[in-house]
PDB file of N, CA and C in Angstrom:
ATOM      1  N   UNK A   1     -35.872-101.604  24.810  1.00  0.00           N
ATOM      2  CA  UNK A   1     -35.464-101.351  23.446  1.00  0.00           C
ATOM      3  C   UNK A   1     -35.006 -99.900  23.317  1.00  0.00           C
ATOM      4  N   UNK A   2     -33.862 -99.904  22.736  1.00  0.00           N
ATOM      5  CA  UNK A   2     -33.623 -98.376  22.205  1.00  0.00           C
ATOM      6  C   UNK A   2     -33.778 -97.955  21.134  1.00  0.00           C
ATOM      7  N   UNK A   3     -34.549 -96.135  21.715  1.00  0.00           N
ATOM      8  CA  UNK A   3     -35.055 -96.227  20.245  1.00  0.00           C
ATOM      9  C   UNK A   3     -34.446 -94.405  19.674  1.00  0.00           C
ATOM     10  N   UNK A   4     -34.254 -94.488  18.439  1.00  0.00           N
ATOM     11  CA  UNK A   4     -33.711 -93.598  17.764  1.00  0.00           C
ATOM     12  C   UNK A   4     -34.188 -92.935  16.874  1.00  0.00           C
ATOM     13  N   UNK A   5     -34.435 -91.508  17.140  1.00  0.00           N
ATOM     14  CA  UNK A   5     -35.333 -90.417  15.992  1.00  0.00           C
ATOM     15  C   UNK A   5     -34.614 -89.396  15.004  1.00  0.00           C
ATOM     16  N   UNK A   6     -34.924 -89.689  14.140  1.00  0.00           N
ATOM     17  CA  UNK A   6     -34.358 -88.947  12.958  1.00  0.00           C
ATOM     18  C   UNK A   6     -35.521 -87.685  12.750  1.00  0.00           C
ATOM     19  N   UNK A   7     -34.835 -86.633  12.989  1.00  0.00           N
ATOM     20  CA  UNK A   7     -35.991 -85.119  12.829  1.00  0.00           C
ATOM     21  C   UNK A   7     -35.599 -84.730  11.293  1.00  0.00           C
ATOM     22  N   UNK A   8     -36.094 -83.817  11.399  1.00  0.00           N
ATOM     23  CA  UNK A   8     -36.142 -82.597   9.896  1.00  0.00           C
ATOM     24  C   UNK A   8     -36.806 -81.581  10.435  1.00  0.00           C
ATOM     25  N   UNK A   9     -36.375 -80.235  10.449  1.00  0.00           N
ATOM     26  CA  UNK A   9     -36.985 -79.193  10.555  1.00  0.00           C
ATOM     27  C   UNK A   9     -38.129 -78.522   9.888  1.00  0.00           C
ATOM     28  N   UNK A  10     -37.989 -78.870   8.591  1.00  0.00           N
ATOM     29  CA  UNK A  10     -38.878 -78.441   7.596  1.00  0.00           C
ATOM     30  C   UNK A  10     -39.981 -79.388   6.845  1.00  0.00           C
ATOM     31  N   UNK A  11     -39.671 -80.840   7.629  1.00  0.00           N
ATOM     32  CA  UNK A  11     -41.044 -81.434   7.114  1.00  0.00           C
ATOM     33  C   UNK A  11     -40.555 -82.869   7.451  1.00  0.00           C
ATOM     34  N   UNK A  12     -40.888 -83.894   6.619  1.00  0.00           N
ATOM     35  CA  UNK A  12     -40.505 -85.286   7.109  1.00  0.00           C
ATOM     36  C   UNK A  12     -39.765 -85.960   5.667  1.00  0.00           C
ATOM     37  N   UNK A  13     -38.997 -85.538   4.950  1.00  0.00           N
ATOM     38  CA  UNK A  13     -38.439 -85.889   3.535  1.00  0.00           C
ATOM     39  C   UNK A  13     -37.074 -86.367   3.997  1.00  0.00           C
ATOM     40  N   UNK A  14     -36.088 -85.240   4.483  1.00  0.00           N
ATOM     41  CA  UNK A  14     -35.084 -85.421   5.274  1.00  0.00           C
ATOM     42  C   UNK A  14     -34.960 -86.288   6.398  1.00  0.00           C
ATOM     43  N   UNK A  15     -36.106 -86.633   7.154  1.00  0.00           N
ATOM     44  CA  UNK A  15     -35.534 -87.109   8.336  1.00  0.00           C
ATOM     45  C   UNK A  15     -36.058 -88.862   7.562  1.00  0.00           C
ATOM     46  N   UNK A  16     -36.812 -88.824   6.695  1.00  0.00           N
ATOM     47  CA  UNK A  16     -36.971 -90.726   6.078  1.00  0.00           C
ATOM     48  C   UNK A  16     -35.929 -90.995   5.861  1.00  0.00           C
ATOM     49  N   UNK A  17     -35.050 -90.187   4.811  1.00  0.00           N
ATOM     50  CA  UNK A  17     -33.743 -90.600   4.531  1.00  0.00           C
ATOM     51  C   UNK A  17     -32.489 -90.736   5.244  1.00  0.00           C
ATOM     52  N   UNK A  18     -32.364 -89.826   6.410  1.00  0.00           N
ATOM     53  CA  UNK A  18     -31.701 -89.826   7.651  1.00  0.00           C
ATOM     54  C   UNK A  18     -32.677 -91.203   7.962  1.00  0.00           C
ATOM     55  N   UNK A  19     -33.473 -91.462   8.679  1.00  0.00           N
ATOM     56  CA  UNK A  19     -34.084 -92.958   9.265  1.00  0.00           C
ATOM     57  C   UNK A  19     -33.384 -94.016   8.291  1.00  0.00           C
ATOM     58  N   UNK A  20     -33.565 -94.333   6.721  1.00  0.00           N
ATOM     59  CA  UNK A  20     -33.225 -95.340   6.185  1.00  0.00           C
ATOM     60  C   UNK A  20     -31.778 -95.525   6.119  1.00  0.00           C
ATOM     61  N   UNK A  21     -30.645 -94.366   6.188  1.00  0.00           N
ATOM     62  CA  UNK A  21     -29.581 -94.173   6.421  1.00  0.00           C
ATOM     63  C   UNK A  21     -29.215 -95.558   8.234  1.00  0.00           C
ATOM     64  N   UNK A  22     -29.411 -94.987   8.785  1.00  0.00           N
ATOM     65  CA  UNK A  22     -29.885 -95.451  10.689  1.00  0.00           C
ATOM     66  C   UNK A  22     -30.045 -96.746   9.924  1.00  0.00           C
ATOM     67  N   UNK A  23     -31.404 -97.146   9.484  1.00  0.00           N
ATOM     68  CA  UNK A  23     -31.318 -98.945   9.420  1.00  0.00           C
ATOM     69  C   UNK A  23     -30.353 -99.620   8.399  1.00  0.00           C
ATOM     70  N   UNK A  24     -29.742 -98.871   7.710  1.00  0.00           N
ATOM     71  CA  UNK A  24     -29.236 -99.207   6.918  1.00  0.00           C
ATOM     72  C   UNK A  24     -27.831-100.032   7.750  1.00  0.00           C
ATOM     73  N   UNK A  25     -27.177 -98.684   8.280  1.00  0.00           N
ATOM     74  CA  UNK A  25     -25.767 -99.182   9.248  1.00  0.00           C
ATOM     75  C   UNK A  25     -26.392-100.079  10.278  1.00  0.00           C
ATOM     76  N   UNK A  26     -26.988 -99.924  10.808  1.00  0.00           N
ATOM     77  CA  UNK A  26     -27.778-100.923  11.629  1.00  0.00           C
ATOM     78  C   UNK A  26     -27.636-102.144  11.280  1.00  0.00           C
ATOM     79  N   UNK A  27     -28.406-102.361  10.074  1.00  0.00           N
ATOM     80  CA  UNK A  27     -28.616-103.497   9.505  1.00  0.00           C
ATOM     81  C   UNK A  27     -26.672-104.441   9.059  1.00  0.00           C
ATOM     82  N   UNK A  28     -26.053-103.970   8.514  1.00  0.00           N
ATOM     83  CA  UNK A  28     -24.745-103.970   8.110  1.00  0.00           C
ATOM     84  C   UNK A  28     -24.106-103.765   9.306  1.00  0.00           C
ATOM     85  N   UNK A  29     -24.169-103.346  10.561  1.00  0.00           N
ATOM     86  CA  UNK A  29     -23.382-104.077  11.777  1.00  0.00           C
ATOM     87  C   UNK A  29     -24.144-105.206  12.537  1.00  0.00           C
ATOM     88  N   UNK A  30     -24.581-105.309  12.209  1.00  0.00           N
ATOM     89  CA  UNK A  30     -25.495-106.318  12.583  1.00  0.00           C
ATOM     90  C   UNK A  30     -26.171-106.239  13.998  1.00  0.00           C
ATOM     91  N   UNK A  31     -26.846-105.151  14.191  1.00  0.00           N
ATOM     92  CA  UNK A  31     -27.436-104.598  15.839  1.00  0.00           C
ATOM     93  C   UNK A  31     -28.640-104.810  15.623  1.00  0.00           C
ATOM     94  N   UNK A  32     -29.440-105.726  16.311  1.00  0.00           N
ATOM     95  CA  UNK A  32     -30.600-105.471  17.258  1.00  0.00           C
ATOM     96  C   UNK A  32     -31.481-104.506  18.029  1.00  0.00           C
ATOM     97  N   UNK A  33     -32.753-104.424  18.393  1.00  0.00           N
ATOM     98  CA  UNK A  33     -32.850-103.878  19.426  1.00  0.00           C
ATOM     99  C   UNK A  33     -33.019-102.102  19.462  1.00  0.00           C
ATOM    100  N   UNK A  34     -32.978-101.813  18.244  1.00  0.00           N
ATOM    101  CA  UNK A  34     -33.463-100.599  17.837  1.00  0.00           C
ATOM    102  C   UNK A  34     -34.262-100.387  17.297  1.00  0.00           C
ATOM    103  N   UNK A  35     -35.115 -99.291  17.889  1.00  0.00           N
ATOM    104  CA  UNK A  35     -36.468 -98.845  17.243  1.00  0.00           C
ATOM    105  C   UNK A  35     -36.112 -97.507  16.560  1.00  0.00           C
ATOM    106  N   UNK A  36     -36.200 -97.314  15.443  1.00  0.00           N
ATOM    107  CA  UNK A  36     -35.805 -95.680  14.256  1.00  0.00           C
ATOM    108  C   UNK A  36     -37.045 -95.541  14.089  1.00  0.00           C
ATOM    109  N   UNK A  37     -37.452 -94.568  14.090  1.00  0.00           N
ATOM    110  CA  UNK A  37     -38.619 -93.457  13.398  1.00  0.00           C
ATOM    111  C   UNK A  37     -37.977 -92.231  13.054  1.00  0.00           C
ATOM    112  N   UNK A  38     -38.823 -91.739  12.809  1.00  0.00           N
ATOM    113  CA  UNK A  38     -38.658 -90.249  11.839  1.00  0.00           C
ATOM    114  C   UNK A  38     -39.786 -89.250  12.006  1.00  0.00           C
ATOM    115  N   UNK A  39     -39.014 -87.560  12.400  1.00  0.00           N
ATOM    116  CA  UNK A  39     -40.670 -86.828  12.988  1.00  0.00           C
ATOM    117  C   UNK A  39     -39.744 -85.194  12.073  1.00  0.00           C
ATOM    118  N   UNK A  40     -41.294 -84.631  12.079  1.00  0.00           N
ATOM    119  CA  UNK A  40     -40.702 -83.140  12.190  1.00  0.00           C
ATOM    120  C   UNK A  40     -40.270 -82.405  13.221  1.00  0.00           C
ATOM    121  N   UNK A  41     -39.602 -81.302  13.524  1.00  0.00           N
ATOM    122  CA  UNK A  41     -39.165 -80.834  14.639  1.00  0.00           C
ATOM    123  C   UNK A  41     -40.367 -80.580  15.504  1.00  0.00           C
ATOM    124  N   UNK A  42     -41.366 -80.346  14.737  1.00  0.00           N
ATOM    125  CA  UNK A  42     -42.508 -79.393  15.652  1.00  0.00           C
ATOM    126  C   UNK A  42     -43.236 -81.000  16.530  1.00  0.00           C
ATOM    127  N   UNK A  43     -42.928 -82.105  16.182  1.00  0.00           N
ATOM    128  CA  UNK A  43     -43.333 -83.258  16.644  1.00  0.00           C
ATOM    129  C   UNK A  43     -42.893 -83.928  17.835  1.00  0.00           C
ATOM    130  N   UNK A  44     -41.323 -82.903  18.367  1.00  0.00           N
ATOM    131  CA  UNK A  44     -40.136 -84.229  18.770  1.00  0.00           C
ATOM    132  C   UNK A  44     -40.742 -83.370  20.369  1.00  0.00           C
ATOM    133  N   UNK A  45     -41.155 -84.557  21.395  1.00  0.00           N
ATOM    134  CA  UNK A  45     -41.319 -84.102  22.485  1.00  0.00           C
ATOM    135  C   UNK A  45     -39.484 -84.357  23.340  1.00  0.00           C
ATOM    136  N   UNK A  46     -39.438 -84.297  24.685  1.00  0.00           N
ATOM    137  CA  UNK A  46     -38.543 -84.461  25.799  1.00  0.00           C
ATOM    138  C   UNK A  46     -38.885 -85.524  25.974  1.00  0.00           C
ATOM    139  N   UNK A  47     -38.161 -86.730  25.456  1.00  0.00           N
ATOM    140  CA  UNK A  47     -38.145 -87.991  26.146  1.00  0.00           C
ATOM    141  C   UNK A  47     -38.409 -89.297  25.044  1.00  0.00           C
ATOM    142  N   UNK A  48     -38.623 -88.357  23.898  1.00  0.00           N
ATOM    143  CA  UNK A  48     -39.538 -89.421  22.532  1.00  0.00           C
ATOM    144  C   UNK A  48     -38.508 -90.485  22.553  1.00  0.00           C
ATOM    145  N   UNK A  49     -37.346 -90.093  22.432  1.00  0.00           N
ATOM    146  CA  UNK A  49     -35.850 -91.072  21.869  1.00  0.00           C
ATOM    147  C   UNK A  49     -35.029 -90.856  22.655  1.00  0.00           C
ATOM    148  N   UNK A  50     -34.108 -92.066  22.527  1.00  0.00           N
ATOM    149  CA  UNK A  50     -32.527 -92.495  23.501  1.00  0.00           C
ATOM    150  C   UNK A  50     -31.703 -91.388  22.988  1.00  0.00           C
ATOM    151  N   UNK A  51     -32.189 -91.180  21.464  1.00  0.00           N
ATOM    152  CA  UNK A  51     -30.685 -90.575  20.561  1.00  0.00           C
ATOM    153  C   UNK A  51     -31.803 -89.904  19.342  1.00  0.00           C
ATOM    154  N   UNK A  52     -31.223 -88.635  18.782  1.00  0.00           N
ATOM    155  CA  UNK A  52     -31.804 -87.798  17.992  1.00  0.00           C
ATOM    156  C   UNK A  52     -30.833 -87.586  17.099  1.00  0.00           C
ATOM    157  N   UNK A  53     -31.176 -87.833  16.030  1.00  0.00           N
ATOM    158  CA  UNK A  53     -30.297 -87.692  14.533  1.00  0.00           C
ATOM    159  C   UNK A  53     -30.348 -86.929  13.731  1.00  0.00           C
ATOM    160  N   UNK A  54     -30.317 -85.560  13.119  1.00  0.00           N
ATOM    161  CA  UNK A  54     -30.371 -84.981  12.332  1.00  0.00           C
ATOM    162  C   UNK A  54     -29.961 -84.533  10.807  1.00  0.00           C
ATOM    163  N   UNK A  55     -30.428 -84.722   9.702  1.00  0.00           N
ATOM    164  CA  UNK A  55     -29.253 -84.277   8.519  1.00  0.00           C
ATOM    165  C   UNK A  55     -28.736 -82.868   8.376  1.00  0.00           C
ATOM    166  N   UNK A  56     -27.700 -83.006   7.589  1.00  0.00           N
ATOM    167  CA  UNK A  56     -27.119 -81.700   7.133  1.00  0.00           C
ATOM    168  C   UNK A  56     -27.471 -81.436   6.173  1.00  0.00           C
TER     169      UNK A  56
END
């Protein structure tokens, strides 16, 4: 399974909405097979996720 993390630097507010953003298109292309979570920066180890997402 691939899985995909949405960070936030400053806490975990930004990166839920970045995550629900992720299932959202997800959901509406119709893909499988992905695991989304959501962390603070101080959380994200080397290796957590396939793909790291960030907001602006």
């Amino acid at each position: 399974m691939t899985k995909f993390l949405a960070v936030c630097s400053t806490g975990l507010g930004s990166s839920f909405m970045v995550h629900m953003n992720i299932d959202k298109v997800l959901k509406e292309l119709e893909i499988d097979g992905v695991d989304v979570d959501h962390a603070d920066l101080g959380s994200v180890a080397n290796g957590d996720a396939d793909a790291v997402f960030v907001g602006r």
